[in-house]
Protein backbone atom coordinates (compact mmCIF):
# COMPACT_ATOMS: atom_id res chain seq x y z
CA UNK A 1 83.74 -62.95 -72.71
CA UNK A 2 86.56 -65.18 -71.33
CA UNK A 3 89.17 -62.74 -72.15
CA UNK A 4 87.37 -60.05 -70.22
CA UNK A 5 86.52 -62.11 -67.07
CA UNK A 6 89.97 -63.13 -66.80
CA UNK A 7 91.15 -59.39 -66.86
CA UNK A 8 88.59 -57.99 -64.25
CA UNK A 9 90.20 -61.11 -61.68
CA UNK A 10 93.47 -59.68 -62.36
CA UNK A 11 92.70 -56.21 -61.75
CA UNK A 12 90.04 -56.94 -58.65
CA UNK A 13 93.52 -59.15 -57.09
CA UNK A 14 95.39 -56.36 -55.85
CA UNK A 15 92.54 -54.44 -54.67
CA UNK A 16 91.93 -57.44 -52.34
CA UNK A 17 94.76 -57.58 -51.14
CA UNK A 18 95.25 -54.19 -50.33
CA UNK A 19 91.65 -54.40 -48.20
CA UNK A 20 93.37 -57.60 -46.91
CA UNK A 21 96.17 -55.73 -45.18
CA UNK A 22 94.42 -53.03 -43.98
CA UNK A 23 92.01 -55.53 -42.17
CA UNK A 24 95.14 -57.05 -40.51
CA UNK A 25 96.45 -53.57 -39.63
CA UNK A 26 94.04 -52.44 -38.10
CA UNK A 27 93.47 -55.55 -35.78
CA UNK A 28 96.85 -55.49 -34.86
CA UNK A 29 96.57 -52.15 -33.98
CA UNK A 30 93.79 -52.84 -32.05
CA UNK A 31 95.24 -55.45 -30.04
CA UNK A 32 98.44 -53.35 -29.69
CA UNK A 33 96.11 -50.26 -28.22
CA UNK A 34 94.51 -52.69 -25.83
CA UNK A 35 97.95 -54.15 -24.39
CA UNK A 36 99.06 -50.87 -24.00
CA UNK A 37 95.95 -49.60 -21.99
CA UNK A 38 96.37 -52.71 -20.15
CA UNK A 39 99.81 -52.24 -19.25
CA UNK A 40 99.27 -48.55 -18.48
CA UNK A 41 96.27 -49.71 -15.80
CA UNK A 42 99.01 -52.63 -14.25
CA UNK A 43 101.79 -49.54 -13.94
CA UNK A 44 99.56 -47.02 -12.17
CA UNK A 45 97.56 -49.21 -10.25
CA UNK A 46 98.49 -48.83 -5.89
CA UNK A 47 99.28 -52.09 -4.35
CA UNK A 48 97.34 -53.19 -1.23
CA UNK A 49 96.25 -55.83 0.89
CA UNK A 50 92.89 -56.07 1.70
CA UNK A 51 90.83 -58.42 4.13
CA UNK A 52 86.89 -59.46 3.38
CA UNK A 53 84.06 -57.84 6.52
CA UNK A 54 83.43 -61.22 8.52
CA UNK A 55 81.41 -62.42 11.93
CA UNK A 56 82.96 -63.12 14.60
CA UNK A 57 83.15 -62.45 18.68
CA UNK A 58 84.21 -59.21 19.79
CA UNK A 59 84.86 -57.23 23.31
CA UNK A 60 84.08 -53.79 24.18
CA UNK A 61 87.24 -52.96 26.08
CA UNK A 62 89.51 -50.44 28.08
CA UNK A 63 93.20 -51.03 28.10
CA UNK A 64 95.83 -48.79 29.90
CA UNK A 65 99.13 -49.11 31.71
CA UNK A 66 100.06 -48.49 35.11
CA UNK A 67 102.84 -49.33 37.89
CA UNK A 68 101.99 -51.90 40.84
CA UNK A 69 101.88 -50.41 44.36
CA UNK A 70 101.67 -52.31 47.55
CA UNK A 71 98.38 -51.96 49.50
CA UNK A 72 100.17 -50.33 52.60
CA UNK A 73 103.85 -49.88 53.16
CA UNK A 74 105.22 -48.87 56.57
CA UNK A 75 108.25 -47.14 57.25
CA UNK A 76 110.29 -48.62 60.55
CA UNK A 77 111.69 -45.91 62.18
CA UNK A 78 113.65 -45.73 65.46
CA UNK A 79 112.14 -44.34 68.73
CA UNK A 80 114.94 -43.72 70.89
CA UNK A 81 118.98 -43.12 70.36
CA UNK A 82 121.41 -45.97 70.75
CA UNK A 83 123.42 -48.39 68.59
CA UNK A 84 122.09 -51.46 66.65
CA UNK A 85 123.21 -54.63 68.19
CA UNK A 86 121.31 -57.46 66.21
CA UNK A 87 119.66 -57.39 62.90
CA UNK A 88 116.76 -60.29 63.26
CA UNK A 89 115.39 -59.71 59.53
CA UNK A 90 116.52 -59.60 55.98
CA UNK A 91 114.97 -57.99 52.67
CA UNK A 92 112.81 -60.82 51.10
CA UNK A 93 111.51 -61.87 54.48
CA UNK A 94 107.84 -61.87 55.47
CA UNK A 95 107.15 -60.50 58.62
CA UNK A 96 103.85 -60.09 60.96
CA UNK A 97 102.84 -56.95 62.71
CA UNK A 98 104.45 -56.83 66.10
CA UNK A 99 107.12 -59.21 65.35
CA UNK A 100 110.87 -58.36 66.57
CA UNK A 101 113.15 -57.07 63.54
CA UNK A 102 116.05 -55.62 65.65
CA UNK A 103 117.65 -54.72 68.95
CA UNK A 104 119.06 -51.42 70.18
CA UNK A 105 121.33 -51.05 72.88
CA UNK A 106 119.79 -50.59 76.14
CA UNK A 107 121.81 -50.39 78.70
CA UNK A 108 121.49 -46.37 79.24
CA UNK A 109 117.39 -47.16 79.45
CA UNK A 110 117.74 -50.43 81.76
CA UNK A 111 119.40 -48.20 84.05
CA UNK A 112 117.46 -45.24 83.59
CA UNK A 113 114.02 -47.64 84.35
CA UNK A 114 116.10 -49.01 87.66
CA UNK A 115 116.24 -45.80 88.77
CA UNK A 116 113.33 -44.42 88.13
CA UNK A 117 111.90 -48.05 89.86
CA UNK A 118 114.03 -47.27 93.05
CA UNK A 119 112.56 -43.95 93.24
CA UNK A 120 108.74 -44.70 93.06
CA UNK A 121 109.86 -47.54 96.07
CA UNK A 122 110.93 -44.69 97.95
CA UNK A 123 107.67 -42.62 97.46
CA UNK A 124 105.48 -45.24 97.83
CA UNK A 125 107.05 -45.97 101.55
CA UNK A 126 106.79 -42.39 101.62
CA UNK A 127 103.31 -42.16 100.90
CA UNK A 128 102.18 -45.21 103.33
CA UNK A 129 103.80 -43.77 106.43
CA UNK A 130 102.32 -40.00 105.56
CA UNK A 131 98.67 -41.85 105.37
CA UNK A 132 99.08 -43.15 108.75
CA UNK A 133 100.18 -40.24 109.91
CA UNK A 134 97.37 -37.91 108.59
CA UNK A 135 94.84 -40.37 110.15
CA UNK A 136 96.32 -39.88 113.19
CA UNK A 137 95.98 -35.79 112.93
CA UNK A 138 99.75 -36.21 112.89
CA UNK A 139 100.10 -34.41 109.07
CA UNK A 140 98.80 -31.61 107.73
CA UNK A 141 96.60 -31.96 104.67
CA UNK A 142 99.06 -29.97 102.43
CA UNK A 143 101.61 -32.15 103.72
CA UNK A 144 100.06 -35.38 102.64
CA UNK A 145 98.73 -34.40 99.63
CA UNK A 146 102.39 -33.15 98.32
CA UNK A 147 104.14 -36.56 98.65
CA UNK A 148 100.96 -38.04 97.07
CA UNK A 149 101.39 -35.50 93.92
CA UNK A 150 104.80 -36.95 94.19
CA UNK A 151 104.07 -40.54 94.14
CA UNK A 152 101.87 -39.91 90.92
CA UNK A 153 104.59 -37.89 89.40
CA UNK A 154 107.24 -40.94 89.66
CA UNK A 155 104.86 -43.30 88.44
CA UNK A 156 104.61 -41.33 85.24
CA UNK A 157 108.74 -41.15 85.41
CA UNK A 158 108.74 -45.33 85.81
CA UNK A 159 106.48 -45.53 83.29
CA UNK A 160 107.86 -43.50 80.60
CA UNK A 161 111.27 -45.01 81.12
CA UNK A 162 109.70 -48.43 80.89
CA UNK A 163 108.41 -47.09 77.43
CA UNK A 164 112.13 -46.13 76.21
CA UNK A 165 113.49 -49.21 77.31
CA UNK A 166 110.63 -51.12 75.26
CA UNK A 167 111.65 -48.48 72.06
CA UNK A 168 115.12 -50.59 72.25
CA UNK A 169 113.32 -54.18 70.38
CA UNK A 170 112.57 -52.58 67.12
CA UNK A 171 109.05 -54.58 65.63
CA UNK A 172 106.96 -54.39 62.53
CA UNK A 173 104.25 -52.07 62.29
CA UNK A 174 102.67 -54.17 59.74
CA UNK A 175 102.65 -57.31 58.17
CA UNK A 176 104.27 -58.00 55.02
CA UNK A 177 107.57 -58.03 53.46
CA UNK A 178 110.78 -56.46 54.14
CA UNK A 179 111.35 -54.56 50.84
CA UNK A 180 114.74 -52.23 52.02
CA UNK A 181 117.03 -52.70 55.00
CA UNK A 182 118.63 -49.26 55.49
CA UNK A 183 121.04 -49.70 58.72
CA UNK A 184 124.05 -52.12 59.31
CA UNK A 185 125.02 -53.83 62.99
CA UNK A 186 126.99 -51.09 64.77
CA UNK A 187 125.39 -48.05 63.36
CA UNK A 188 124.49 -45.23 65.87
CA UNK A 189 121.08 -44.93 65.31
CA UNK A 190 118.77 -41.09 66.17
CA UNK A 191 115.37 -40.63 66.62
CA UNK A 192 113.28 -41.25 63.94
CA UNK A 193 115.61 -42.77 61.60
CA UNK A 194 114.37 -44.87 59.06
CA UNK A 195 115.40 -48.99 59.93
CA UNK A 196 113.28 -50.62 57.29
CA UNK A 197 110.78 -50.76 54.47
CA UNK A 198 107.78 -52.97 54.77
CA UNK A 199 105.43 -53.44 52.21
CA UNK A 200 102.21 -55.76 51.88
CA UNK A 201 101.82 -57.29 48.63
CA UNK A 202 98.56 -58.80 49.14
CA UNK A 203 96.86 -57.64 47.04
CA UNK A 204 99.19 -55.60 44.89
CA UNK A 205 97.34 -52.02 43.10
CA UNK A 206 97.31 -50.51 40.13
CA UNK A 207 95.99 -47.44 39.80
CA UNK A 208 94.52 -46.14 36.61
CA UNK A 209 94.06 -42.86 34.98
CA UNK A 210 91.03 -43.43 32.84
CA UNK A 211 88.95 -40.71 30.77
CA UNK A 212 86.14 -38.95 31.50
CA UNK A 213 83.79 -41.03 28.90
CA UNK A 214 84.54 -44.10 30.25
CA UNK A 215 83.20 -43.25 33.33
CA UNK A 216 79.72 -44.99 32.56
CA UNK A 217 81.33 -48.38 32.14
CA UNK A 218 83.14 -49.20 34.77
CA UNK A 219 82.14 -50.31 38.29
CA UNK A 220 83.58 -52.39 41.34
CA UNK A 221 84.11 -55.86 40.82
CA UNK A 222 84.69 -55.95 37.21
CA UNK A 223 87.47 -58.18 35.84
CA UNK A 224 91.03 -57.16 34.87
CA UNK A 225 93.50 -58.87 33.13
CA UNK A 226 97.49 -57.79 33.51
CA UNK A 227 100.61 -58.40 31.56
CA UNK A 228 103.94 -57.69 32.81
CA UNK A 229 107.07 -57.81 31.01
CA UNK A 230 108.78 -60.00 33.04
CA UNK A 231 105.56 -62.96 32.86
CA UNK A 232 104.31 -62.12 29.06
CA UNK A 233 103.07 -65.49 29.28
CA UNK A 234 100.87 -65.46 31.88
CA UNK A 235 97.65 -63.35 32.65
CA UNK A 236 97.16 -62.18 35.71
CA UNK A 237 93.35 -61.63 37.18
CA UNK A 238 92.25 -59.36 39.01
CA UNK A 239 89.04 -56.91 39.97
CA UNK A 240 88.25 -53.11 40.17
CA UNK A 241 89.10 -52.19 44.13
CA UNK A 242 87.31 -48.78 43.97
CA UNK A 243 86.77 -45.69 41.36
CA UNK A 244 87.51 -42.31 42.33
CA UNK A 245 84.34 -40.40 42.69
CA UNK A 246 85.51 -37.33 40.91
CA UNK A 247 87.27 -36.56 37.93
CA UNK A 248 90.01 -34.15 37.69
CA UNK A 249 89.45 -30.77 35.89
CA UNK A 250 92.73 -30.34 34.82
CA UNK A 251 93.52 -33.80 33.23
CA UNK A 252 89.51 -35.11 32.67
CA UNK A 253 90.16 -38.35 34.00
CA UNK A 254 89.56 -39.92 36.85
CA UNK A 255 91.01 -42.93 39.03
CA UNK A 256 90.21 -46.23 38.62
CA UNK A 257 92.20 -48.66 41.65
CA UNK A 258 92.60 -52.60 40.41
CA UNK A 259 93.70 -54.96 43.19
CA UNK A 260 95.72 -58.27 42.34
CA UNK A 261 96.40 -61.31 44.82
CA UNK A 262 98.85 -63.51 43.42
CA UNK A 263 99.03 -67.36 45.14
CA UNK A 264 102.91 -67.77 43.45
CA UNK A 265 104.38 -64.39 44.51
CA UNK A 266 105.61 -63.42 41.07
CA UNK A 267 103.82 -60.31 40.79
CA UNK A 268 106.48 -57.62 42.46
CA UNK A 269 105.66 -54.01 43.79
CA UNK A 270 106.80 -51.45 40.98
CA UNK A 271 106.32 -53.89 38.27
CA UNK A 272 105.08 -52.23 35.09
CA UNK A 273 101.57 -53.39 34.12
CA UNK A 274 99.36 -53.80 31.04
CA UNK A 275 95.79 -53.58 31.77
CA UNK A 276 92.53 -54.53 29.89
CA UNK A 277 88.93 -54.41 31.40
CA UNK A 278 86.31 -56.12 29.67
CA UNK A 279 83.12 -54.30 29.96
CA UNK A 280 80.64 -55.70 27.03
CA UNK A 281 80.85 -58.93 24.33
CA UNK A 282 79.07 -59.32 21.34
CA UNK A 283 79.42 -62.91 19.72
CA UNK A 284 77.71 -62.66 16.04
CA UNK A 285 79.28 -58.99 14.80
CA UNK A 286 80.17 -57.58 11.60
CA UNK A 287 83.81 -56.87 11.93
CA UNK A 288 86.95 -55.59 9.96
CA UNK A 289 90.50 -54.71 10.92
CA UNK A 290 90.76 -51.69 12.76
CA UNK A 291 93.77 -50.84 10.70
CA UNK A 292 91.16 -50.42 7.98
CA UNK A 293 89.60 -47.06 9.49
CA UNK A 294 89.71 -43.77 8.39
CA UNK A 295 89.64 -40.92 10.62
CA UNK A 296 88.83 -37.75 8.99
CA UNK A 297 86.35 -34.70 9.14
CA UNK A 298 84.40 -35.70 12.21
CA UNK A 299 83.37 -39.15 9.56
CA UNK A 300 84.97 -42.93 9.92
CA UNK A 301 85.30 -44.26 6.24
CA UNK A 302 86.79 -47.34 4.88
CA UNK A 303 87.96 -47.96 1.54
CA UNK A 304 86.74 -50.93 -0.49
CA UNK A 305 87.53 -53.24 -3.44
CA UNK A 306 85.71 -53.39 -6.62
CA UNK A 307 86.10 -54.90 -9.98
CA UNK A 308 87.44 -51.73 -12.41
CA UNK A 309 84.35 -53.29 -15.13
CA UNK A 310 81.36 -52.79 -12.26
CA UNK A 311 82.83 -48.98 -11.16
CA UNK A 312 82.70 -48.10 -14.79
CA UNK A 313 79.80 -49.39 -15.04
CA UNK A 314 78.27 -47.48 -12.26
CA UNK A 315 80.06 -44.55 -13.09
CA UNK A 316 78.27 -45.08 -16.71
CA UNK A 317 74.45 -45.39 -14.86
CA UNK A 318 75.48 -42.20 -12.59
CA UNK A 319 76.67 -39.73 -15.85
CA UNK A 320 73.22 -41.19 -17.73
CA UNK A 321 70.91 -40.34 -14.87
CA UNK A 322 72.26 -36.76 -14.75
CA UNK A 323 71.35 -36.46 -18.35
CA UNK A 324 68.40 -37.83 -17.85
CA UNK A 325 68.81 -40.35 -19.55
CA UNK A 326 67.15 -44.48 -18.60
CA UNK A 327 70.02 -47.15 -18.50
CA UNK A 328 67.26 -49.16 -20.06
CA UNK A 329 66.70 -46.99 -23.43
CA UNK A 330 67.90 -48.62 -26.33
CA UNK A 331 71.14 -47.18 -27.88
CA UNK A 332 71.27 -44.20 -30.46
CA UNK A 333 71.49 -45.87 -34.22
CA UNK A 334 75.32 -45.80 -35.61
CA UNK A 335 75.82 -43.84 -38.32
CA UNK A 336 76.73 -44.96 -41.70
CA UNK A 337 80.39 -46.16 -42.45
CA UNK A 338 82.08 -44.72 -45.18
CA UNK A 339 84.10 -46.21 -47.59
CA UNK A 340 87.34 -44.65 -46.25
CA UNK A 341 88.44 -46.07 -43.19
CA UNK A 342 88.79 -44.61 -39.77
CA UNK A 343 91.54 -44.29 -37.14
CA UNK A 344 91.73 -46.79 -34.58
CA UNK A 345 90.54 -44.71 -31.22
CA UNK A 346 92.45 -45.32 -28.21
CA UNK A 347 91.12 -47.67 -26.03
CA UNK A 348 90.55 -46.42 -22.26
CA UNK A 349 92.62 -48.06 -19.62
CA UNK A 350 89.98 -50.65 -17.27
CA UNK A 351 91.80 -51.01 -14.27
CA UNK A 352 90.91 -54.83 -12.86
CA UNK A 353 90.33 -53.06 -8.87
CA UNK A 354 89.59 -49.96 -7.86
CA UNK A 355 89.20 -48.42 -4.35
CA UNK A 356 86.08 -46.69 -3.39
CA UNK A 357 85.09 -44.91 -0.22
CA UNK A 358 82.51 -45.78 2.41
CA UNK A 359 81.60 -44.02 4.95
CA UNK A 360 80.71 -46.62 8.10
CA UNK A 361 79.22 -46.72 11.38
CA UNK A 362 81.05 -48.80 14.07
CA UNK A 363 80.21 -50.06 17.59
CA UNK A 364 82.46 -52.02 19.74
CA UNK A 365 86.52 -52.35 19.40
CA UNK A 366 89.30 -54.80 20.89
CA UNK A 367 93.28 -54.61 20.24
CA UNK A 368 92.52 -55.80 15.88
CA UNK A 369 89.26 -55.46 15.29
CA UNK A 370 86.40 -53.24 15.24
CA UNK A 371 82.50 -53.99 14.73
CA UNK A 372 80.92 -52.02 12.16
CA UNK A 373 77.53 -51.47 12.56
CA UNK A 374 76.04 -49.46 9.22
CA UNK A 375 77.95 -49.06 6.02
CA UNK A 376 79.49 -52.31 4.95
CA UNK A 377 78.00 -56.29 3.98
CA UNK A 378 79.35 -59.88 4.88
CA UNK A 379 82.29 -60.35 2.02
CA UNK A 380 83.04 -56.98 1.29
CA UNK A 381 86.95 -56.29 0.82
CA UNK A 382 88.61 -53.74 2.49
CA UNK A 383 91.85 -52.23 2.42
CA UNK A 384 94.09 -52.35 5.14
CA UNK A 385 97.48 -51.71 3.84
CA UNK A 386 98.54 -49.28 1.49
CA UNK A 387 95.27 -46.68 2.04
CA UNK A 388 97.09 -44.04 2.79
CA UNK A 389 98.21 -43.92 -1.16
CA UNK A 390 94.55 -44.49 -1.71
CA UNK A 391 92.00 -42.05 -3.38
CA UNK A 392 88.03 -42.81 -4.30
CA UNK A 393 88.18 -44.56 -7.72
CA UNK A 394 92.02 -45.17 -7.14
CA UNK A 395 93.11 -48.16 -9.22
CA UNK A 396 94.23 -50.93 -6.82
CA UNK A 397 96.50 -53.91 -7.39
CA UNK A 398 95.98 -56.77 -4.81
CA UNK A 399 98.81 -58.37 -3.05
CA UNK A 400 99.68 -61.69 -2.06
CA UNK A 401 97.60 -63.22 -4.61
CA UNK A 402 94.38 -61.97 -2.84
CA UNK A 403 91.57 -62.45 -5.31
């Protein structure tokens, strides 16, 4: 009995051994398959940034551009011939209406009013001593009446050469500032030559172009706030002057005129403006980048992030309802294992993200962010960079150490 119990240990040994090994082989194999499909989710995963749904304030806006006018503008022009004697004004001065800018030279209208002044003298003597004469029955009615039509005839001479010789002061129209100067001292100045620019900067306008659907949300009064170029850090304030009261067929838009008064005269006519009127405000809304929106087929969509376990998961629940089968029924019985051993079956790749789809509903929008109104929860991820690479049940690798 001993000799025969030693034996069967020697021969059972190597048999142990062998099932040994091929324990440890196939673990390692195993382990290898699950590195690999681990590696293989890591190398075809899309990076992207993402940014979590959160609460916060947001304005219901409409921003456009447009080019600052002057309120009125006035172009001096010259009345009369002659040469410019004095300049009184320069550009950058402000002026009043009816205040002298420059002289003409008016000696050829002095004299021309002198003469015209020594003439309606005459008349009027003229007239005086026909009057007495006519009461008298000394004049004939035609007579009298002739140097009378005369008389009234000068007077219209005097007073037309009075005008000329007032055309010689050259004064502002308007008040405001002299933008352009256009003649020199000495120049022989025409008739309706343009002298000066004057524009009133108080308030400055902007006039803009605005869509047809928009039409419903503006009004007079509302607030504007401009940025120039020149200023970027300061915003300017300012209120809707007027809207148009049509819109124009060919473009569908119609105008919307913003008035700005500016105290410290930085604001300049022709400056190019950034506008944004404010026309709603929500303070407790769902919002997410609006770099996160996806327009396509009449729908907005977003993508979000998911663990890779919880979409497989789902994915599982979704192929076992369509065979109608209950996620709750208890799993089919394994069958037997054999005494030979099987293959190792690859192990599928579990990416740790993916992307999926989600259609949304938004409401209001400012310059980053956009409310969304159906669609999306408090904490959900979504993807704001990198979407464009993005498909539904892409696998996703977060950047920046986003978790």
């Amino acid at each position: 009995m001993r000799i025969s119990t030693r034996c069967s240990c020697r021969l059972l040994a190597p048999a142990l051994v062998a099932v040994l090994c091929v324990t440890a082989l196939t673990a390692c194999k195993g382990e290898s398959a699950d590195a690999k499909a681990k590696d293989a989710a890591a190398d075809t995963s899309v990076p992207v940034e993402v940014e979590a749904a959160a609460r916060r304030s947001i304005s219901a806006s409409y921003t456009g551009t447009a080019t600052l006018e002057p309120d009125s503008e006035a172009q001096v022009a010259a009345k009369i011939n002659g040469v410019l004697l004095k300049l009184l004004v320069e550009e950058g001065d402000q002026v009043k209406a009816g205040q002298l800018l420059a002289r003409l030279d008016d000696e050829n209208p002095r004299l021309n009013l002198a003469k015209a002044e020594a003439s309606l003298r005459k008349l009027e003597n003229d007239f005086r001593r026909s009057s007495e004469m006519f009461d008298r029955k000394l004049l004939s009615v035609e007579q009298n009446d002739k140097i009378r039509y005369d008389l009234e005839t000068q007077r219209a001479t005097y007073d037309l050469a009075r005008l000329e010789l007032s055309y010689t002061d050259i004064v502002a129209p308007i008040s405001g500032i002299i933008s352009r100067r256009l003649v020199k001292v000495g120049n022989y100045i025409q008739v309706n030559q343009a002298l000066f620019q004057i524009d009133n900067f108080d308030p400055l306008l902007a006039v803009l172009n605005v869509p047809e659907r928009e039409l419903s949300t503006l009004h007079p009064d509302q607030v504007v706030r401009m940025r120039v170029d020149s200023i970027l850090e300061h915003v300017f304030e300012g209120r809707i002057q007027r809207i148009s009261p049509i819109v124009d067929s060919a473009t569908g838009t119609f105008r919307v005129t913003c008035e700005f008064r500016d105290a410290s005269k930085r604001l300049k006519s022709g400056m190019f403006g950034r506008l944004e009127i404010t026309y709603a405000h929500h303070e407790d809304a769902l919002a997410i980048p609006r770099a996160a929106l996806i327009e396509e087929d009449g729908e907005t969509a977003v993508f979000i992030v998911v663990s890779g376990a919880s979409a497989a998961a789902a994915e599982k629940e979704k192929e076992a309802a369509k065979a109608g089968l209950s996620t709750g029924n208890d799993a089919p019985a394994k069958p037997e294992s054999t005494s030979k051993a099987e293959p190792a079956k690859e192990v599928p790749a579990v990416p740790a993200w993916v992307a999926k789809r989600h259609l949304v509903k938004v409401g209001y929008s400012d310059a980053n962010h956009v409310e969304v109104l159906e669609g999306l929860s408090e904490g959900d991820r979504v993807i704001t960079l990198g979407r464009s690479a993005v498909r539904d049940g892409t696998a996703v690798q977060l950047l920046e150490g986003v978790k």
